[in-house]
PDB file of N, CA and C in Angstrom:
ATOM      1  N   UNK A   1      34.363-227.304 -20.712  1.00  0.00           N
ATOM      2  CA  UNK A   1      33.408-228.211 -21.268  1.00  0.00           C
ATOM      3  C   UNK A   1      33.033-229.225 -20.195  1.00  0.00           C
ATOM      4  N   UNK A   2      31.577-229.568 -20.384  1.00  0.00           N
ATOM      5  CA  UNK A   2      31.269-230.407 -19.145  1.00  0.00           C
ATOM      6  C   UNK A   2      30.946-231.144 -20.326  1.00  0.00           C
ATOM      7  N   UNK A   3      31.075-233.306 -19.449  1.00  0.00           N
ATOM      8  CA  UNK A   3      30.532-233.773 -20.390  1.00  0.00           C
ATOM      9  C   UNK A   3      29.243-234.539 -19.274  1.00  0.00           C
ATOM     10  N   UNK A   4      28.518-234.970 -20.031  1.00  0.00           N
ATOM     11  CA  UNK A   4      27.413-235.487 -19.232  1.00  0.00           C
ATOM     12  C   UNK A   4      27.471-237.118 -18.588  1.00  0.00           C
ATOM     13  N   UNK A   5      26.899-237.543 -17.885  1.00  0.00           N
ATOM     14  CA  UNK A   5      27.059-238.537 -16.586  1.00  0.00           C
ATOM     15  C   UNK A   5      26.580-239.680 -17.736  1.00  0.00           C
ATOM     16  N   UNK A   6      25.985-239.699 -19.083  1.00  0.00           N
ATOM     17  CA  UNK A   6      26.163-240.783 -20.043  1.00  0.00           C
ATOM     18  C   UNK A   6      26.985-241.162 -20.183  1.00  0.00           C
ATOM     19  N   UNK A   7      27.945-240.126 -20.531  1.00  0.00           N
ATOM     20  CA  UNK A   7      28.978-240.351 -21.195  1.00  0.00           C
ATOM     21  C   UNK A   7      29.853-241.521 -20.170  1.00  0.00           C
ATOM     22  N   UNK A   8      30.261-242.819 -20.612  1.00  0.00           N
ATOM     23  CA  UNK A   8      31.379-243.926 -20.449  1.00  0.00           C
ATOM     24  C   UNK A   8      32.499-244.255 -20.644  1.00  0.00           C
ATOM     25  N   UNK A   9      32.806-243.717 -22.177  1.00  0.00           N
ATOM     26  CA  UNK A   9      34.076-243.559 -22.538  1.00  0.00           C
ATOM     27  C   UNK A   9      34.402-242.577 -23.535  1.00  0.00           C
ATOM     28  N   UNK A  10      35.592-242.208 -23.530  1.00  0.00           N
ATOM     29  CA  UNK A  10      35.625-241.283 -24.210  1.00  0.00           C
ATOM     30  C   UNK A  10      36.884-241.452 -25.541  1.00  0.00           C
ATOM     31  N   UNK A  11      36.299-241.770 -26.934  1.00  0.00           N
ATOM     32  CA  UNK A  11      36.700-242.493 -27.802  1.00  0.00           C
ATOM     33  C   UNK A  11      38.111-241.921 -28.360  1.00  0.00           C
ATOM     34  N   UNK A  12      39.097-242.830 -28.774  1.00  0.00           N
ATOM     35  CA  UNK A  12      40.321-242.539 -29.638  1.00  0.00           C
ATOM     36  C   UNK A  12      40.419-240.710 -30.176  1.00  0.00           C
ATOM     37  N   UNK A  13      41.420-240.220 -29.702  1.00  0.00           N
ATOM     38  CA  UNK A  13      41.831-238.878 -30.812  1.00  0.00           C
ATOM     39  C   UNK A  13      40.685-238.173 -30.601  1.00  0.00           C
ATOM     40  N   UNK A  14      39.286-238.334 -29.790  1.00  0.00           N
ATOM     41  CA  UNK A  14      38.336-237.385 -29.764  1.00  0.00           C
ATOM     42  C   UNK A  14      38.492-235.903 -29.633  1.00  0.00           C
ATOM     43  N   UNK A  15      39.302-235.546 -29.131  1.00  0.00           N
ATOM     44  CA  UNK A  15      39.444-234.015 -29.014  1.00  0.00           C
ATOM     45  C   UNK A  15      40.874-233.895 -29.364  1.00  0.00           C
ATOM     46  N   UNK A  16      41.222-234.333 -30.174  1.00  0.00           N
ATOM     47  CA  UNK A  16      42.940-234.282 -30.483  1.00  0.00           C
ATOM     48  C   UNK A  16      43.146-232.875 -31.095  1.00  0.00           C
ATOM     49  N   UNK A  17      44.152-232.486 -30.838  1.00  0.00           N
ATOM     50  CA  UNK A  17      44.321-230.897 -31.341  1.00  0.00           C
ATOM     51  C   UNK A  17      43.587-229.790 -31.317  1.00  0.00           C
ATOM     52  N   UNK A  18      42.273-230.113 -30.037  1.00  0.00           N
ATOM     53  CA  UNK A  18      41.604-229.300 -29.995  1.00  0.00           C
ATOM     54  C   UNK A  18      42.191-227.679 -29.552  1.00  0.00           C
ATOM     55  N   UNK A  19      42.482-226.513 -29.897  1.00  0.00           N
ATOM     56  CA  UNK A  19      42.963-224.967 -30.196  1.00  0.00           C
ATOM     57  C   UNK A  19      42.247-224.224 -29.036  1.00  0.00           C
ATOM     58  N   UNK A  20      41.192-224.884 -28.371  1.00  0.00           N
ATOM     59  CA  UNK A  20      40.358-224.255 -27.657  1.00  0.00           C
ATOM     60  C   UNK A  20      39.885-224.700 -26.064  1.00  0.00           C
ATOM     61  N   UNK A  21      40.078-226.016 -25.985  1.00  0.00           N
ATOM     62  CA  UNK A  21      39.757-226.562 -25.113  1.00  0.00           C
ATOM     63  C   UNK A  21      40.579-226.311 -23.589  1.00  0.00           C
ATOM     64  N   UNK A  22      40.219-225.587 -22.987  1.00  0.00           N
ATOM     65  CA  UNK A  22      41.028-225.506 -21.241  1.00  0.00           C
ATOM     66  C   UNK A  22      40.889-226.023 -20.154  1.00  0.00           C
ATOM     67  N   UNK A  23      39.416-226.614 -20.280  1.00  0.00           N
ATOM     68  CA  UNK A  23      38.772-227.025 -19.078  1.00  0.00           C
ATOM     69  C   UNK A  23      37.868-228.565 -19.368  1.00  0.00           C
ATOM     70  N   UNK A  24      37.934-229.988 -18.564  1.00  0.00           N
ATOM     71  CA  UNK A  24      37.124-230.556 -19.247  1.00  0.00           C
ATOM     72  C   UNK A  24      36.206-230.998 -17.519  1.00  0.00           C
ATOM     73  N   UNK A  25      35.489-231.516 -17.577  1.00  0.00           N
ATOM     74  CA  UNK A  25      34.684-231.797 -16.370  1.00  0.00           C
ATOM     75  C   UNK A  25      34.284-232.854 -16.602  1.00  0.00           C
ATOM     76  N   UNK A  26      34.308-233.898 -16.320  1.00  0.00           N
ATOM     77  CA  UNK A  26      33.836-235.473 -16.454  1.00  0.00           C
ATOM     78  C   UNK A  26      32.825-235.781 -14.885  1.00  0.00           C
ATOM     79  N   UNK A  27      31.852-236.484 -15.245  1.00  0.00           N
ATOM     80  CA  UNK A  27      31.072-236.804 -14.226  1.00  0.00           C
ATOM     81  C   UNK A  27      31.348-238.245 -13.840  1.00  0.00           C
ATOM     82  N   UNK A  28      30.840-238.139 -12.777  1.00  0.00           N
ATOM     83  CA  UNK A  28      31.194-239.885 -12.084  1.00  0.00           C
ATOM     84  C   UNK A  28      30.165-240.655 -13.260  1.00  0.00           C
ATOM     85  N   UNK A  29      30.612-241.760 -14.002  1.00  0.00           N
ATOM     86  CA  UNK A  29      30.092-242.630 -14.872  1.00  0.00           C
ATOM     87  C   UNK A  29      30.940-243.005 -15.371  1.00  0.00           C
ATOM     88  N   UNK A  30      32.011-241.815 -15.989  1.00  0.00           N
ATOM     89  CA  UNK A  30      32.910-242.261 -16.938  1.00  0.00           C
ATOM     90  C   UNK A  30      34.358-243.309 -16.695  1.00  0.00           C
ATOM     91  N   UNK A  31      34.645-244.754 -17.458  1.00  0.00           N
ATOM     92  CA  UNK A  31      34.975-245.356 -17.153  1.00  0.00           C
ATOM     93  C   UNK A  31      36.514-245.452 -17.810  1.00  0.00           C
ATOM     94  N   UNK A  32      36.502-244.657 -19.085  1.00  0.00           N
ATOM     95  CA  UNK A  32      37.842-245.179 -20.120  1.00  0.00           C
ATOM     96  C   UNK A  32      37.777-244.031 -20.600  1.00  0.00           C
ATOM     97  N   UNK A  33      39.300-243.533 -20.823  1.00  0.00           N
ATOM     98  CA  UNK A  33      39.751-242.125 -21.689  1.00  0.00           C
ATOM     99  C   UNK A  33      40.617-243.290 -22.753  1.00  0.00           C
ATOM    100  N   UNK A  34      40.205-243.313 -24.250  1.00  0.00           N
ATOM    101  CA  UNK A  34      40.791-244.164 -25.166  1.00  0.00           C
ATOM    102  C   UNK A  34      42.345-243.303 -25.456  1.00  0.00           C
ATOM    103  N   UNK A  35      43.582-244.145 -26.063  1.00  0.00           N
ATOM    104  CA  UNK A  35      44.240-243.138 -26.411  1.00  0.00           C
ATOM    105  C   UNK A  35      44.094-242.323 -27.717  1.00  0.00           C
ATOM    106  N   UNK A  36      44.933-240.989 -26.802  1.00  0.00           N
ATOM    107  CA  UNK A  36      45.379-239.598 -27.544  1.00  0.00           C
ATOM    108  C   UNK A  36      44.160-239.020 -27.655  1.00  0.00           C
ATOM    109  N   UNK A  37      42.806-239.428 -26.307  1.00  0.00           N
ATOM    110  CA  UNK A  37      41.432-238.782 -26.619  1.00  0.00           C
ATOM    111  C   UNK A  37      41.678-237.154 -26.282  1.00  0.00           C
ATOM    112  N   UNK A  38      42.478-236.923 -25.768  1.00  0.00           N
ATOM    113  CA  UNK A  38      43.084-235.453 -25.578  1.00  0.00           C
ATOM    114  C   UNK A  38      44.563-234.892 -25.679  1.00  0.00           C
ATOM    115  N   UNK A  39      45.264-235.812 -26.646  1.00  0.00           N
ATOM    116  CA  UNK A  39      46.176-235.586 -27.466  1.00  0.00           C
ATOM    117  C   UNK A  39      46.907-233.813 -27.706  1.00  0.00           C
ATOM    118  N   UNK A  40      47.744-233.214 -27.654  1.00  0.00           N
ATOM    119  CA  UNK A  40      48.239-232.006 -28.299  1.00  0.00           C
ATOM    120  C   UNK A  40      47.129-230.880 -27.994  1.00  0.00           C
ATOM    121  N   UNK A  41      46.303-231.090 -27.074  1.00  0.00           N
ATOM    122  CA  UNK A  41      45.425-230.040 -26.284  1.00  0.00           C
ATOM    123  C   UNK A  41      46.178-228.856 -25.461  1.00  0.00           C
ATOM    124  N   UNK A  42      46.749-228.392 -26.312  1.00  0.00           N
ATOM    125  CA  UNK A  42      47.668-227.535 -25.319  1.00  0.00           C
ATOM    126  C   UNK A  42      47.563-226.277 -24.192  1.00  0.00           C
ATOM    127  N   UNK A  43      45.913-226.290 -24.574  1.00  0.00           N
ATOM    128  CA  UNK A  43      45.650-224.705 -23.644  1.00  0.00           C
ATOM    129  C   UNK A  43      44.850-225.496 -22.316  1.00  0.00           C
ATOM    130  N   UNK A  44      44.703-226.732 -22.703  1.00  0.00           N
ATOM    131  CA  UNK A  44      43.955-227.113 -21.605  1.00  0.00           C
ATOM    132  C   UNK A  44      45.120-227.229 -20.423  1.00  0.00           C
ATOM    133  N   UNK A  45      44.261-226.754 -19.760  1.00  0.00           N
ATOM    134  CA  UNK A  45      44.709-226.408 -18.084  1.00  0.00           C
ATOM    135  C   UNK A  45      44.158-227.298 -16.848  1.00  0.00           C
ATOM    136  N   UNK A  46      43.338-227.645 -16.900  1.00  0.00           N
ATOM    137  CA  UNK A  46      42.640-228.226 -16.008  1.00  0.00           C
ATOM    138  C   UNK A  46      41.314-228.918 -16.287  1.00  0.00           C
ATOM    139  N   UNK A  47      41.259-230.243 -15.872  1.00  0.00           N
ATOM    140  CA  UNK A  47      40.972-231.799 -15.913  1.00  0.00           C
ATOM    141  C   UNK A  47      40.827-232.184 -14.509  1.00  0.00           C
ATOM    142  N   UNK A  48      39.267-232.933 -14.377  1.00  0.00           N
ATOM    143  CA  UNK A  48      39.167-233.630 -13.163  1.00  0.00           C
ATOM    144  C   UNK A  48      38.760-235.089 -13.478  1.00  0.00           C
ATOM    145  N   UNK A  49      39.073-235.923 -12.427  1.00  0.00           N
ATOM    146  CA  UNK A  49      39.231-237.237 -12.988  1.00  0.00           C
ATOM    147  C   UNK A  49      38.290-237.880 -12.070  1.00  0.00           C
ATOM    148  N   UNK A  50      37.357-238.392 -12.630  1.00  0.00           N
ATOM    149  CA  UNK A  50      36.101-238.487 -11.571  1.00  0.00           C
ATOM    150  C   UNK A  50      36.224-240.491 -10.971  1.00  0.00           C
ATOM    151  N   UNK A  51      36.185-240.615  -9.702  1.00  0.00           N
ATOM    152  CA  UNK A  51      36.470-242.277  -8.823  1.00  0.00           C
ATOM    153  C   UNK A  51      35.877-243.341  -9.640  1.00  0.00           C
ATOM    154  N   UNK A  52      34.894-243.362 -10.512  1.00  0.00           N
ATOM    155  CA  UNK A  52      34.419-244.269 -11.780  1.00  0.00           C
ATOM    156  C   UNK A  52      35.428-244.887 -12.339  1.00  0.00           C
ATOM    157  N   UNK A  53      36.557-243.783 -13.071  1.00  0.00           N
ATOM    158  CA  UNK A  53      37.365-243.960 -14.236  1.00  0.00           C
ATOM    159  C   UNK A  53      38.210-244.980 -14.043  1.00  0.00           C
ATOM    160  N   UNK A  54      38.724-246.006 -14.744  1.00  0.00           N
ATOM    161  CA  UNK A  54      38.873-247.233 -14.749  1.00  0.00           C
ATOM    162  C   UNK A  54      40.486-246.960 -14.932  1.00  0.00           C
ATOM    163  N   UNK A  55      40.391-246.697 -16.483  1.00  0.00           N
ATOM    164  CA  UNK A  55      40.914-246.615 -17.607  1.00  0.00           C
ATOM    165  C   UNK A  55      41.621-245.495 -18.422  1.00  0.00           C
ATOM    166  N   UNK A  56      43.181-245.423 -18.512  1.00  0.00           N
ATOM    167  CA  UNK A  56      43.299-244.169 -19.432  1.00  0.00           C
ATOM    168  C   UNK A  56      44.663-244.376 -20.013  1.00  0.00           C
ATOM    169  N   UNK A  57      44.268-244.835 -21.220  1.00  0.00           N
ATOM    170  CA  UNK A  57      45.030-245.422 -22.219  1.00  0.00           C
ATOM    171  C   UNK A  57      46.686-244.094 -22.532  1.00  0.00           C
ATOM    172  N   UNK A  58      47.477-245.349 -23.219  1.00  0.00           N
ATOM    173  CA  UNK A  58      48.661-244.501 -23.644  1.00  0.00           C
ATOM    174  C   UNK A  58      48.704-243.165 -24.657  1.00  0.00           C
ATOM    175  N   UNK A  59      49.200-242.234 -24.049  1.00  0.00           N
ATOM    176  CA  UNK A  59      49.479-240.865 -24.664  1.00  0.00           C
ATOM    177  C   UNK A  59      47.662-239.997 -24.889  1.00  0.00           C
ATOM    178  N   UNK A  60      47.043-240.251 -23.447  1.00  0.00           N
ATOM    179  CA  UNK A  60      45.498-239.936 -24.141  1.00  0.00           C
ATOM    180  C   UNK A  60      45.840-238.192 -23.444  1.00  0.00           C
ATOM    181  N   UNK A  61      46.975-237.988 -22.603  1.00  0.00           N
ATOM    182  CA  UNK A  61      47.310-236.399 -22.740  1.00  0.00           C
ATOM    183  C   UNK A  61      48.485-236.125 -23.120  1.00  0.00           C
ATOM    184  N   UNK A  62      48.878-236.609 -23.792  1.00  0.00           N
ATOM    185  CA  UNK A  62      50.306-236.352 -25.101  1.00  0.00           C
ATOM    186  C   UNK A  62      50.486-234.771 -25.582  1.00  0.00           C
ATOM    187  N   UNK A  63      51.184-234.177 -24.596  1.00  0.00           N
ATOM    188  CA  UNK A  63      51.490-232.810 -25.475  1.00  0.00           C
ATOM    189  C   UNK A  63      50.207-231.566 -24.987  1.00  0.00           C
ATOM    190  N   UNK A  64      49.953-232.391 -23.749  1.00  0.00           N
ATOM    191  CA  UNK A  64      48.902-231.101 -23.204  1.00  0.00           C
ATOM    192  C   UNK A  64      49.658-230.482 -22.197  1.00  0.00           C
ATOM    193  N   UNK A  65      50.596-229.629 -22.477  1.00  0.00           N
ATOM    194  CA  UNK A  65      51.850-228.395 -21.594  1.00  0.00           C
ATOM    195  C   UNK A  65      51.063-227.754 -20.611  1.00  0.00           C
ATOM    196  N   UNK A  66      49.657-227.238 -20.791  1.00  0.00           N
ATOM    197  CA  UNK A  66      49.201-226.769 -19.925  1.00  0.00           C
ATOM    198  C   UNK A  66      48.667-226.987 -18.644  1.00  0.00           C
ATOM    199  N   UNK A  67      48.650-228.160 -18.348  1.00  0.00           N
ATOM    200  CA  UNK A  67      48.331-228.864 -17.411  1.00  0.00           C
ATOM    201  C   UNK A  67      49.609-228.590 -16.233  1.00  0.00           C
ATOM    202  N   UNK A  68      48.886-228.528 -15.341  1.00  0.00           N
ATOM    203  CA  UNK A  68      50.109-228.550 -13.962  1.00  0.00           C
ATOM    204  C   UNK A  68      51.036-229.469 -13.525  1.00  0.00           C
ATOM    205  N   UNK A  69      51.404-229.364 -12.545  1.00  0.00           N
ATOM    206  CA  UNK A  69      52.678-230.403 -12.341  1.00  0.00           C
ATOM    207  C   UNK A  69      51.632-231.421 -11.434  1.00  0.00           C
ATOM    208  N   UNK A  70      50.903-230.404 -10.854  1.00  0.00           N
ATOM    209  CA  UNK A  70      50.327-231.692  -9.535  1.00  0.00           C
ATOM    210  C   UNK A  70      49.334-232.187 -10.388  1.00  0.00           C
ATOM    211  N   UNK A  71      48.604-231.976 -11.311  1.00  0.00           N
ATOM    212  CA  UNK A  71      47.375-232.721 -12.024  1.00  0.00           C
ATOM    213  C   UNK A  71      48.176-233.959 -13.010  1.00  0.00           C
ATOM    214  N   UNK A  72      49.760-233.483 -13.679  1.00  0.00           N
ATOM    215  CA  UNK A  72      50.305-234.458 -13.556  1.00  0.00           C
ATOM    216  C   UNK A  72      50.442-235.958 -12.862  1.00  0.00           C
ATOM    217  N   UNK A  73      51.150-235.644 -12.096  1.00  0.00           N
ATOM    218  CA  UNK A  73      51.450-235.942 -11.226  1.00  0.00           C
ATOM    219  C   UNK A  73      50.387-236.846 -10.402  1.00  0.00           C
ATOM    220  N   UNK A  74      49.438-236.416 -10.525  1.00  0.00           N
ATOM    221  CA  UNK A  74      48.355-237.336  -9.951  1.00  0.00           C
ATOM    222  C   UNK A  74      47.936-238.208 -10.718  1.00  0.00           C
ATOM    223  N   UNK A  75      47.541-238.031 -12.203  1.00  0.00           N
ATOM    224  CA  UNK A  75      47.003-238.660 -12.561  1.00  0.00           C
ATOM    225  C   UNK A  75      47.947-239.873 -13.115  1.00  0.00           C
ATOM    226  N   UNK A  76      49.298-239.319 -13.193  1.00  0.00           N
ATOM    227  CA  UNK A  76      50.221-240.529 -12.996  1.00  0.00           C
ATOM    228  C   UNK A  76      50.536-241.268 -12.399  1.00  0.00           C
ATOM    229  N   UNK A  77      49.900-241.478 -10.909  1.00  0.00           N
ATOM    230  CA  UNK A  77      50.255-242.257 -10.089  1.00  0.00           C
ATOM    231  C   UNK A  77      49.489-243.146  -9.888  1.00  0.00           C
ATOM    232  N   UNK A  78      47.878-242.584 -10.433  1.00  0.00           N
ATOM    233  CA  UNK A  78      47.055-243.629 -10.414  1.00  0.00           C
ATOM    234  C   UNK A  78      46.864-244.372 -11.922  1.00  0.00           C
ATOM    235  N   UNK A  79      47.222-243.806 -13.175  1.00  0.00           N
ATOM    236  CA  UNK A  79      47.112-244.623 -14.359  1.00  0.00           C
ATOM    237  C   UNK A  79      48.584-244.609 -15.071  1.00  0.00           C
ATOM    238  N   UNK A  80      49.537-243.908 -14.259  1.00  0.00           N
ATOM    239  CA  UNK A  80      50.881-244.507 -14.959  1.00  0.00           C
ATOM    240  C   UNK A  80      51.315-243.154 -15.695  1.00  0.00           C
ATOM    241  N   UNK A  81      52.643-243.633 -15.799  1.00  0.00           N
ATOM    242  CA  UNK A  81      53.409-242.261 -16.873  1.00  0.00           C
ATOM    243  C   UNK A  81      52.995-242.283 -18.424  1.00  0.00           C
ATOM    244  N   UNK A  82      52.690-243.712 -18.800  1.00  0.00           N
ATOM    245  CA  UNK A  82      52.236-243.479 -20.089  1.00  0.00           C
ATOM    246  C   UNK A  82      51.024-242.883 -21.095  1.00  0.00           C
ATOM    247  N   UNK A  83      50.108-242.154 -20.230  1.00  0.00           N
ATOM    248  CA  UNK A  83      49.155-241.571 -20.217  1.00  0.00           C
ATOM    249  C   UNK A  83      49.576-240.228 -21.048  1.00  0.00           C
ATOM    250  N   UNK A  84      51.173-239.808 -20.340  1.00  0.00           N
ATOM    251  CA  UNK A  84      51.721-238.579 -20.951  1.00  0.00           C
ATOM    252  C   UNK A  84      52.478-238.759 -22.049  1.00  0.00           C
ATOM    253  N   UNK A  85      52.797-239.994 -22.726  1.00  0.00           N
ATOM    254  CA  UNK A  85      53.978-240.449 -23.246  1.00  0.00           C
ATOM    255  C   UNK A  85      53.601-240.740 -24.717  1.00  0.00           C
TER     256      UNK A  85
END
């Protein structure tokens, strides 16, 4: 899923439990991932985090297993462990 360069933030639980979702693509604009906006997403695999993004609230990838160690890992270093938590 691509989202478009409008898009700013991306609201509370928005894709929570989404069954389908693997891929998300964010364009440079976006400033705030609210939490658990990608919550229990478990097939998603891969997420890019575009130099805009400000913001990315507690547990907003809570329970997304599919994700790698290094996309982890990165995105924890720049918004913290609680992102996963």
């Amino acid at each position: 899923m691509k989202l478009g360069c409008n898009v700013k933030k991306i609201e509370d639980q928005a894709f929570i439990d989404s069954i389908q979702l693997e891929e998300v693509i964010h364009s440079e604009g976006l400033i705030e991932i609210d939490e658990m906006a990608f919550a229990n997403c478990k097939k998603l695999k891969k997420i890019n985090i575009p130099k805009s993004l400000k913001v990315i609230k507690k547990k907003a990838f809570e329970g997304c297993v599919s994700l790698s160690e290094e996309t982890k890992e990165n995105i924890m270093f720049r918004f913290g462990k609680e992102v996963f938590e």
